[in-house]
PDB file of N, CA and C in Angstrom:
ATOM      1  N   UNK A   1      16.852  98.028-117.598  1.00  0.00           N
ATOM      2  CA  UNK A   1      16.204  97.142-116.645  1.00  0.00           C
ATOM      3  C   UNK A   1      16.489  95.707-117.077  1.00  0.00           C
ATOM      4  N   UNK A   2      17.043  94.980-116.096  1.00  0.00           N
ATOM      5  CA  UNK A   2      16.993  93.427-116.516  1.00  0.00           C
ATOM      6  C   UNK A   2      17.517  92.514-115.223  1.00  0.00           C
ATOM      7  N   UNK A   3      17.219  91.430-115.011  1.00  0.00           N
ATOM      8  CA  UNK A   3      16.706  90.586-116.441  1.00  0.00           C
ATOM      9  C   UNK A   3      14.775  91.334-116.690  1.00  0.00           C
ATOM     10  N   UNK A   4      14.356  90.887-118.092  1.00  0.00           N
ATOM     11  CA  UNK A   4      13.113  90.548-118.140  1.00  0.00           C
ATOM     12  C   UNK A   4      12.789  90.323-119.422  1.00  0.00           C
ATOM     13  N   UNK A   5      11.978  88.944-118.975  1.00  0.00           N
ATOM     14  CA  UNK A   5      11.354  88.805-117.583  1.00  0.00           C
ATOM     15  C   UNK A   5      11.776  88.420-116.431  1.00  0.00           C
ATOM     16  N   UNK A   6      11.288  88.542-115.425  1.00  0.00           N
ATOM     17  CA  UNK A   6      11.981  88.849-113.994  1.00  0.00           C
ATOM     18  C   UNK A   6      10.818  87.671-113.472  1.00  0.00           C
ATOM     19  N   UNK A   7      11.196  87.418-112.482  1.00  0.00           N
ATOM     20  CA  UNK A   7      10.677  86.400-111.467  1.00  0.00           C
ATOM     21  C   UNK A   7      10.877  87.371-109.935  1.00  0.00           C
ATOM     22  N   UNK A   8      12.238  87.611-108.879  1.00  0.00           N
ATOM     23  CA  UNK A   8      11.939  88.046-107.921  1.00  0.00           C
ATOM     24  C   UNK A   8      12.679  89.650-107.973  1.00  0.00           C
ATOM     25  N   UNK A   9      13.348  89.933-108.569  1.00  0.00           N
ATOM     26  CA  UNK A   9      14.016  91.420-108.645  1.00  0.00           C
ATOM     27  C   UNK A   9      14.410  91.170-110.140  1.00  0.00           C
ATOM     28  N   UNK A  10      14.551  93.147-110.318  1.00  0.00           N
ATOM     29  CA  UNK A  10      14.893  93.839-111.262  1.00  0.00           C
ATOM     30  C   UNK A  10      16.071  94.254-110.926  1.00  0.00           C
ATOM     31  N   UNK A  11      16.755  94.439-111.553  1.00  0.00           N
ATOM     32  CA  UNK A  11      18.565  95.214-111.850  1.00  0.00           C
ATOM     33  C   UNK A  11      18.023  96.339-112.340  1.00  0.00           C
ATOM     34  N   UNK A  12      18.420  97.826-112.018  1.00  0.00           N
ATOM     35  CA  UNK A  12      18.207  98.828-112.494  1.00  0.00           C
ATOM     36  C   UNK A  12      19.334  99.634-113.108  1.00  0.00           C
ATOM     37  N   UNK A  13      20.340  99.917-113.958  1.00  0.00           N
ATOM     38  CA  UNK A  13      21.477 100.364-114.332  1.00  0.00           C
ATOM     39  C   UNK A  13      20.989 101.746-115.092  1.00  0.00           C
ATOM     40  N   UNK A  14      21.673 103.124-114.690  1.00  0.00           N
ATOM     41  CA  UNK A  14      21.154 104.558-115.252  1.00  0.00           C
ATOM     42  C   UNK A  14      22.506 104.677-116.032  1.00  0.00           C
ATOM     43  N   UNK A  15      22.807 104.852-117.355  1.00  0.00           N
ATOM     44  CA  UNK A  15      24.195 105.488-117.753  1.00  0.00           C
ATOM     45  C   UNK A  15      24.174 106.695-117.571  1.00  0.00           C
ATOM     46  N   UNK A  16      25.812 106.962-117.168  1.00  0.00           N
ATOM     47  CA  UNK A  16      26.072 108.452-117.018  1.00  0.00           C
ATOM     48  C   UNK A  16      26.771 108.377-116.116  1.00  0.00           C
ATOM     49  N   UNK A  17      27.518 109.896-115.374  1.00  0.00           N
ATOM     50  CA  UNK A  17      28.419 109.814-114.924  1.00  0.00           C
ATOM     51  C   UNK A  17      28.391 110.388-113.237  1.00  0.00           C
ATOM     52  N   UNK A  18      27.503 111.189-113.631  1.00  0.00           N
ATOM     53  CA  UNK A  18      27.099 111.944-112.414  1.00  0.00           C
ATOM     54  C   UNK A  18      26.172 111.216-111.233  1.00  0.00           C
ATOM     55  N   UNK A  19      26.219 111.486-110.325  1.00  0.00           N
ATOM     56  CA  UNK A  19      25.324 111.294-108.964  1.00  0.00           C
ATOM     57  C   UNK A  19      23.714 111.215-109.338  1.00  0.00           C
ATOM     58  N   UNK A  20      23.158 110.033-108.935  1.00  0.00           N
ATOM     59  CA  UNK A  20      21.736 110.064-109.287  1.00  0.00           C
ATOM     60  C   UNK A  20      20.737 110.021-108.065  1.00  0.00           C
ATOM     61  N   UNK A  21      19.873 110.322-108.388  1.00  0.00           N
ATOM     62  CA  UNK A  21      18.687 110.444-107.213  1.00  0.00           C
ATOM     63  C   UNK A  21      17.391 110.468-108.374  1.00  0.00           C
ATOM     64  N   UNK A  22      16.655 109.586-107.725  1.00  0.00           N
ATOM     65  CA  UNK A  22      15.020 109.340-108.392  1.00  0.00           C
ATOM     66  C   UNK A  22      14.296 108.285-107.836  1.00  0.00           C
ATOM     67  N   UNK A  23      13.014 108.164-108.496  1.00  0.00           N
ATOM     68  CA  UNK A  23      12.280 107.605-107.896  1.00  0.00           C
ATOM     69  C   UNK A  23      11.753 106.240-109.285  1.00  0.00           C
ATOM     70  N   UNK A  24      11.431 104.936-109.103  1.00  0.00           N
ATOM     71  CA  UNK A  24      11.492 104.218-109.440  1.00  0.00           C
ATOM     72  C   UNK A  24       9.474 104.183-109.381  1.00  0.00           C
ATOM     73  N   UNK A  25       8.610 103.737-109.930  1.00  0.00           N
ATOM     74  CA  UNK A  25       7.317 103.292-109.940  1.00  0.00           C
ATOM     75  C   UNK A  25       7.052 102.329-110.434  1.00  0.00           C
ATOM     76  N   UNK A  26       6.483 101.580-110.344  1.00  0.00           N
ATOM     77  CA  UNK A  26       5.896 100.716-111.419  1.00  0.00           C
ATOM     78  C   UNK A  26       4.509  99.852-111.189  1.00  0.00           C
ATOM     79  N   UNK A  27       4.048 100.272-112.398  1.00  0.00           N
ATOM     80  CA  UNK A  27       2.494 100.128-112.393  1.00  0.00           C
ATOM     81  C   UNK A  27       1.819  99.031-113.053  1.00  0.00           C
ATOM     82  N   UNK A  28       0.632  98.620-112.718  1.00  0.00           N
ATOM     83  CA  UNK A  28      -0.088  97.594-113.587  1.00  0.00           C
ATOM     84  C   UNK A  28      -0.636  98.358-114.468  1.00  0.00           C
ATOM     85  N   UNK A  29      -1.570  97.406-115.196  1.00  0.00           N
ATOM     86  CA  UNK A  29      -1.771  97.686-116.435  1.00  0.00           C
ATOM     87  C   UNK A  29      -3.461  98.731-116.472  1.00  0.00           C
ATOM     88  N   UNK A  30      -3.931  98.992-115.227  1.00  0.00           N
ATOM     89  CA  UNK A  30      -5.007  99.287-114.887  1.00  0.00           C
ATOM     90  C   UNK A  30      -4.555 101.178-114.467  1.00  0.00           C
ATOM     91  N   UNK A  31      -3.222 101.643-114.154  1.00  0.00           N
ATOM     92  CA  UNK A  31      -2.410 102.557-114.392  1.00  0.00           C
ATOM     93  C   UNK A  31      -2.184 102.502-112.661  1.00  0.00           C
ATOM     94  N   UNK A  32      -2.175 102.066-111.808  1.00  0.00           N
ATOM     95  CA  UNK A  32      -2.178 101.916-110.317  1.00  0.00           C
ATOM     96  C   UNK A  32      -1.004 101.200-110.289  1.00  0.00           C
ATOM     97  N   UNK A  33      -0.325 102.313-108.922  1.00  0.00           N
ATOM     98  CA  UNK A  33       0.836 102.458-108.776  1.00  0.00           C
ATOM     99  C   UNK A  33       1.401 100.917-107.755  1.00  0.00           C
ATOM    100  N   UNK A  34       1.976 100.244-108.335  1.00  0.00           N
ATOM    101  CA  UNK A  34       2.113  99.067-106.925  1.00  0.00           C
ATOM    102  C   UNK A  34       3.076  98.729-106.438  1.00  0.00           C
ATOM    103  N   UNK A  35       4.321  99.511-106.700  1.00  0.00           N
ATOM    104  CA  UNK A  35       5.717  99.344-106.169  1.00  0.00           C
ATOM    105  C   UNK A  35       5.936 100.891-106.417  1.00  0.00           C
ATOM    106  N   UNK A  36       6.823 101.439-105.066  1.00  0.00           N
ATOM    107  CA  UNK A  36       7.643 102.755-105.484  1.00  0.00           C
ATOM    108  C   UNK A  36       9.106 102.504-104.849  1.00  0.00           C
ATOM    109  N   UNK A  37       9.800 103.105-105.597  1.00  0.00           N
ATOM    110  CA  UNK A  37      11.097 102.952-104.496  1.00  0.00           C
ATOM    111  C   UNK A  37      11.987 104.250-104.712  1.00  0.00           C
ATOM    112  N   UNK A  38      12.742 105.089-103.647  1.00  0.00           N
ATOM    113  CA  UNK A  38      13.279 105.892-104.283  1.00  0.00           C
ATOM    114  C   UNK A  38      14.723 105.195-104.233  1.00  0.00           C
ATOM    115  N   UNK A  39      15.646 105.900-105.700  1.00  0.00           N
ATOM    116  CA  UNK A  39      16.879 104.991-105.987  1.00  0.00           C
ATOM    117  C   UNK A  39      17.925 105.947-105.684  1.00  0.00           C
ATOM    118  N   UNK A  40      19.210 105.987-104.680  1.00  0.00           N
ATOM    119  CA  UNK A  40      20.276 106.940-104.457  1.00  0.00           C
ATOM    120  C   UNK A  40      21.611 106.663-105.445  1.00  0.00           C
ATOM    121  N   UNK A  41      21.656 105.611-106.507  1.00  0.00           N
ATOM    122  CA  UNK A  41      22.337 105.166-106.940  1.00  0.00           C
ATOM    123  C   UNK A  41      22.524 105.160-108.534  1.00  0.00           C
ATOM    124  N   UNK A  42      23.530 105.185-109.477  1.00  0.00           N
ATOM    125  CA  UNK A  42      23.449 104.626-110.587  1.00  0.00           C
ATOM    126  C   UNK A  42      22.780 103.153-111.122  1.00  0.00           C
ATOM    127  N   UNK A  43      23.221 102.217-110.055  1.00  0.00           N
ATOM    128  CA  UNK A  43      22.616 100.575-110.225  1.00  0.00           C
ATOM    129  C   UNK A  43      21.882 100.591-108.891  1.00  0.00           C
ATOM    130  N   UNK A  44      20.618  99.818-108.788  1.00  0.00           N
ATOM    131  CA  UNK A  44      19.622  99.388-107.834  1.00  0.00           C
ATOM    132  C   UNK A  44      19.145  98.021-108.163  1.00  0.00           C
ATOM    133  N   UNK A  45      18.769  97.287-107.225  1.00  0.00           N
ATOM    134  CA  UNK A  45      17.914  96.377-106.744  1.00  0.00           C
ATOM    135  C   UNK A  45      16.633  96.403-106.404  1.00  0.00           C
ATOM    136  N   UNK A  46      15.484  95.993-107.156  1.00  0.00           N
ATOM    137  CA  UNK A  46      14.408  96.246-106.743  1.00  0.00           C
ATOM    138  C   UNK A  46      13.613  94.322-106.851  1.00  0.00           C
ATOM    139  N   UNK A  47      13.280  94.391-105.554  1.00  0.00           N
ATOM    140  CA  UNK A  47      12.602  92.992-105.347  1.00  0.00           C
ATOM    141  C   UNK A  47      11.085  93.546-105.791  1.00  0.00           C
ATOM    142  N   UNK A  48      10.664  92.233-106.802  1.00  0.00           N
ATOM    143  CA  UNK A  48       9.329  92.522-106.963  1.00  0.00           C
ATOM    144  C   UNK A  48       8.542  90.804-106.924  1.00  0.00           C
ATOM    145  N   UNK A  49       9.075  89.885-106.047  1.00  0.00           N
ATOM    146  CA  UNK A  49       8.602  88.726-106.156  1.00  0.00           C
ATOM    147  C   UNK A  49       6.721  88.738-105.411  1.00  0.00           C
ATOM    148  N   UNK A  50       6.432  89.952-104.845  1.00  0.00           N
ATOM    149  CA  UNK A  50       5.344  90.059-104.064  1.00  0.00           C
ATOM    150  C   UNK A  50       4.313  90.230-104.799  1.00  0.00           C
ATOM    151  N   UNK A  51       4.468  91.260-106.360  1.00  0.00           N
ATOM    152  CA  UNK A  51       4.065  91.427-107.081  1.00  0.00           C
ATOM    153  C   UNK A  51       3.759  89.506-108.060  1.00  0.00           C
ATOM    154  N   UNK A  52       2.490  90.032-109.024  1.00  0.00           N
ATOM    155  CA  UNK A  52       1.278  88.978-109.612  1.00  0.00           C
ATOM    156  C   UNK A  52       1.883  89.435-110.742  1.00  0.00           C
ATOM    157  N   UNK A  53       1.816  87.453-111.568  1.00  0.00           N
ATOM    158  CA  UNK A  53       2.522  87.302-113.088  1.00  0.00           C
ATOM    159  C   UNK A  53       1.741  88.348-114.095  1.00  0.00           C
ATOM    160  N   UNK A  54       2.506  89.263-114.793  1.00  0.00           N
ATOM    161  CA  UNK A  54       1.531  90.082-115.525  1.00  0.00           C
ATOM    162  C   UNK A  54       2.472  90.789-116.201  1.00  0.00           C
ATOM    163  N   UNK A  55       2.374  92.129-116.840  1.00  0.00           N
ATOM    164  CA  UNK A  55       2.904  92.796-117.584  1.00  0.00           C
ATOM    165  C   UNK A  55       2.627  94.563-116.508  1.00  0.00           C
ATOM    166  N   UNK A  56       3.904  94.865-116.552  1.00  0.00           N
ATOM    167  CA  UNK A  56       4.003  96.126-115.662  1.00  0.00           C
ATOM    168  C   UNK A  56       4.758  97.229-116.474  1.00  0.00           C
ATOM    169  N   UNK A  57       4.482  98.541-116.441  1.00  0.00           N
ATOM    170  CA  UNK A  57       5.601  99.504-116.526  1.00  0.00           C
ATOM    171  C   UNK A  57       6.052 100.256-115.927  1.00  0.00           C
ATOM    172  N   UNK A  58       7.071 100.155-115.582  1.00  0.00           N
ATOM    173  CA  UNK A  58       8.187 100.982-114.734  1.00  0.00           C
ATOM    174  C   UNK A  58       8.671 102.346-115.651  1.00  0.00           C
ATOM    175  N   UNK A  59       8.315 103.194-114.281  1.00  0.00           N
ATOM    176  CA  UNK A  59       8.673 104.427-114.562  1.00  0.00           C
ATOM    177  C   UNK A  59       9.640 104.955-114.019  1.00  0.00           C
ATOM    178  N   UNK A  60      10.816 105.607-114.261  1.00  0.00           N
ATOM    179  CA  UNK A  60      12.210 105.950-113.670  1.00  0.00           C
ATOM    180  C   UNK A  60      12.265 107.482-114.393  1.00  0.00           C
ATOM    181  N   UNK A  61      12.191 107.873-113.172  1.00  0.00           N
ATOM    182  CA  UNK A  61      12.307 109.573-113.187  1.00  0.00           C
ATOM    183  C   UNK A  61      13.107 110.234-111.944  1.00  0.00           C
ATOM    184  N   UNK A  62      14.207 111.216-112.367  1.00  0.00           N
ATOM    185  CA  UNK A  62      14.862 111.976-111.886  1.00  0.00           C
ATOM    186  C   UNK A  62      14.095 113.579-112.306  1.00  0.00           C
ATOM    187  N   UNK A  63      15.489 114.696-111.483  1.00  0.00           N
ATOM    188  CA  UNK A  63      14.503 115.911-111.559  1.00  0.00           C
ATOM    189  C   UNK A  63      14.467 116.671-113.211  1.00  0.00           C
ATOM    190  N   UNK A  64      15.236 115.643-114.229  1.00  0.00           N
ATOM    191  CA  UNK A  64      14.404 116.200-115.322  1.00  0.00           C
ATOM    192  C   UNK A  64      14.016 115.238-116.365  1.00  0.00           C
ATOM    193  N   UNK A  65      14.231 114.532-115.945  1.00  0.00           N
ATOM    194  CA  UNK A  65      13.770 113.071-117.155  1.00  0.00           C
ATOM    195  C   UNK A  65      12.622 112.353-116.517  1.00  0.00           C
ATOM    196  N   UNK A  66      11.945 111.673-117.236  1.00  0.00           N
ATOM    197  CA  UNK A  66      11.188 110.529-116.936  1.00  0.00           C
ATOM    198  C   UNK A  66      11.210 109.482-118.113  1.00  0.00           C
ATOM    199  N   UNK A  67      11.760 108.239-117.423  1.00  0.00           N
ATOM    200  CA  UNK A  67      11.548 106.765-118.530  1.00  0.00           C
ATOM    201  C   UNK A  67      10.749 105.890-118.334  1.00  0.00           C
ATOM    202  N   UNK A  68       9.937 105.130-119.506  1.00  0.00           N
ATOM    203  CA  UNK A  68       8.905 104.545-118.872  1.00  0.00           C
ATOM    204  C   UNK A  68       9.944 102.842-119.858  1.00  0.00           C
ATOM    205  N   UNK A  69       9.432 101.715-119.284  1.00  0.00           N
ATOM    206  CA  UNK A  69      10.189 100.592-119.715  1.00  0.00           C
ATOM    207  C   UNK A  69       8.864  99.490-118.972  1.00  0.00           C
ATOM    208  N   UNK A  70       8.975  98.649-120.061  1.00  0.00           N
ATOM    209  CA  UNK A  70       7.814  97.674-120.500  1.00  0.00           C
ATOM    210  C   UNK A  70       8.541  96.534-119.266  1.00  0.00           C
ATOM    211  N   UNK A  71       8.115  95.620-118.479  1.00  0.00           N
ATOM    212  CA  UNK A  71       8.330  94.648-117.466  1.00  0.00           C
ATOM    213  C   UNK A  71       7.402  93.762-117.344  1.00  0.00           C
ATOM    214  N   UNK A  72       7.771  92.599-117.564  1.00  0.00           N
ATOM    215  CA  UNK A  72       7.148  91.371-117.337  1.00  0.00           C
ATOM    216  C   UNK A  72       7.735  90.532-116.282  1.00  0.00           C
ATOM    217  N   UNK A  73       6.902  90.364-115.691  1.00  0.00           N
ATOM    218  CA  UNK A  73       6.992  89.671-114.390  1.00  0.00           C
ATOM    219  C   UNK A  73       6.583  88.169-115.085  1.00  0.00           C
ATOM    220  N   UNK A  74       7.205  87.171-114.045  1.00  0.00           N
ATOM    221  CA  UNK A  74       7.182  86.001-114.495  1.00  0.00           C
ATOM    222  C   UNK A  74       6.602  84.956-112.992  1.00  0.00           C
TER     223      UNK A  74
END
């Protein structure tokens, strides 16, 4: 995930080689879900300028992994 901290979008980059499909979350710190997006891609774009300056974690899960990654919004 980068940049971050982030101001209006996140860059999302998955290594690997194969075809991806998942779903993107990311939550405040209260555990409430406030962005979802599903991602068809290795690299994504996710605008989060709507989202409040704070500290978030994004969760990126396909059908057998789940990653969680620390995000600060700016």
């Amino acid at each position: 995930i980068y940049p971050n901290p982030a101001s209006t979008a996140i860059n999302i980059k998955i290594n690997g080689s194969s075809p991806v499909g998942g779903q993107v979350d990311i939550y405040d710190m209260t555990g409430r879900i406030v962005l979802s997006e599903s991602i068809n891609n290795q690299e994504a774009s996710i605008a989060i300028a709507n989202l409040t300056p704070g500290v978030y974690v994004v969760s990126i899960s396909d059908k057998r992994n789940r990653y969680f990654k620390k995000l600060v919004k700016e």
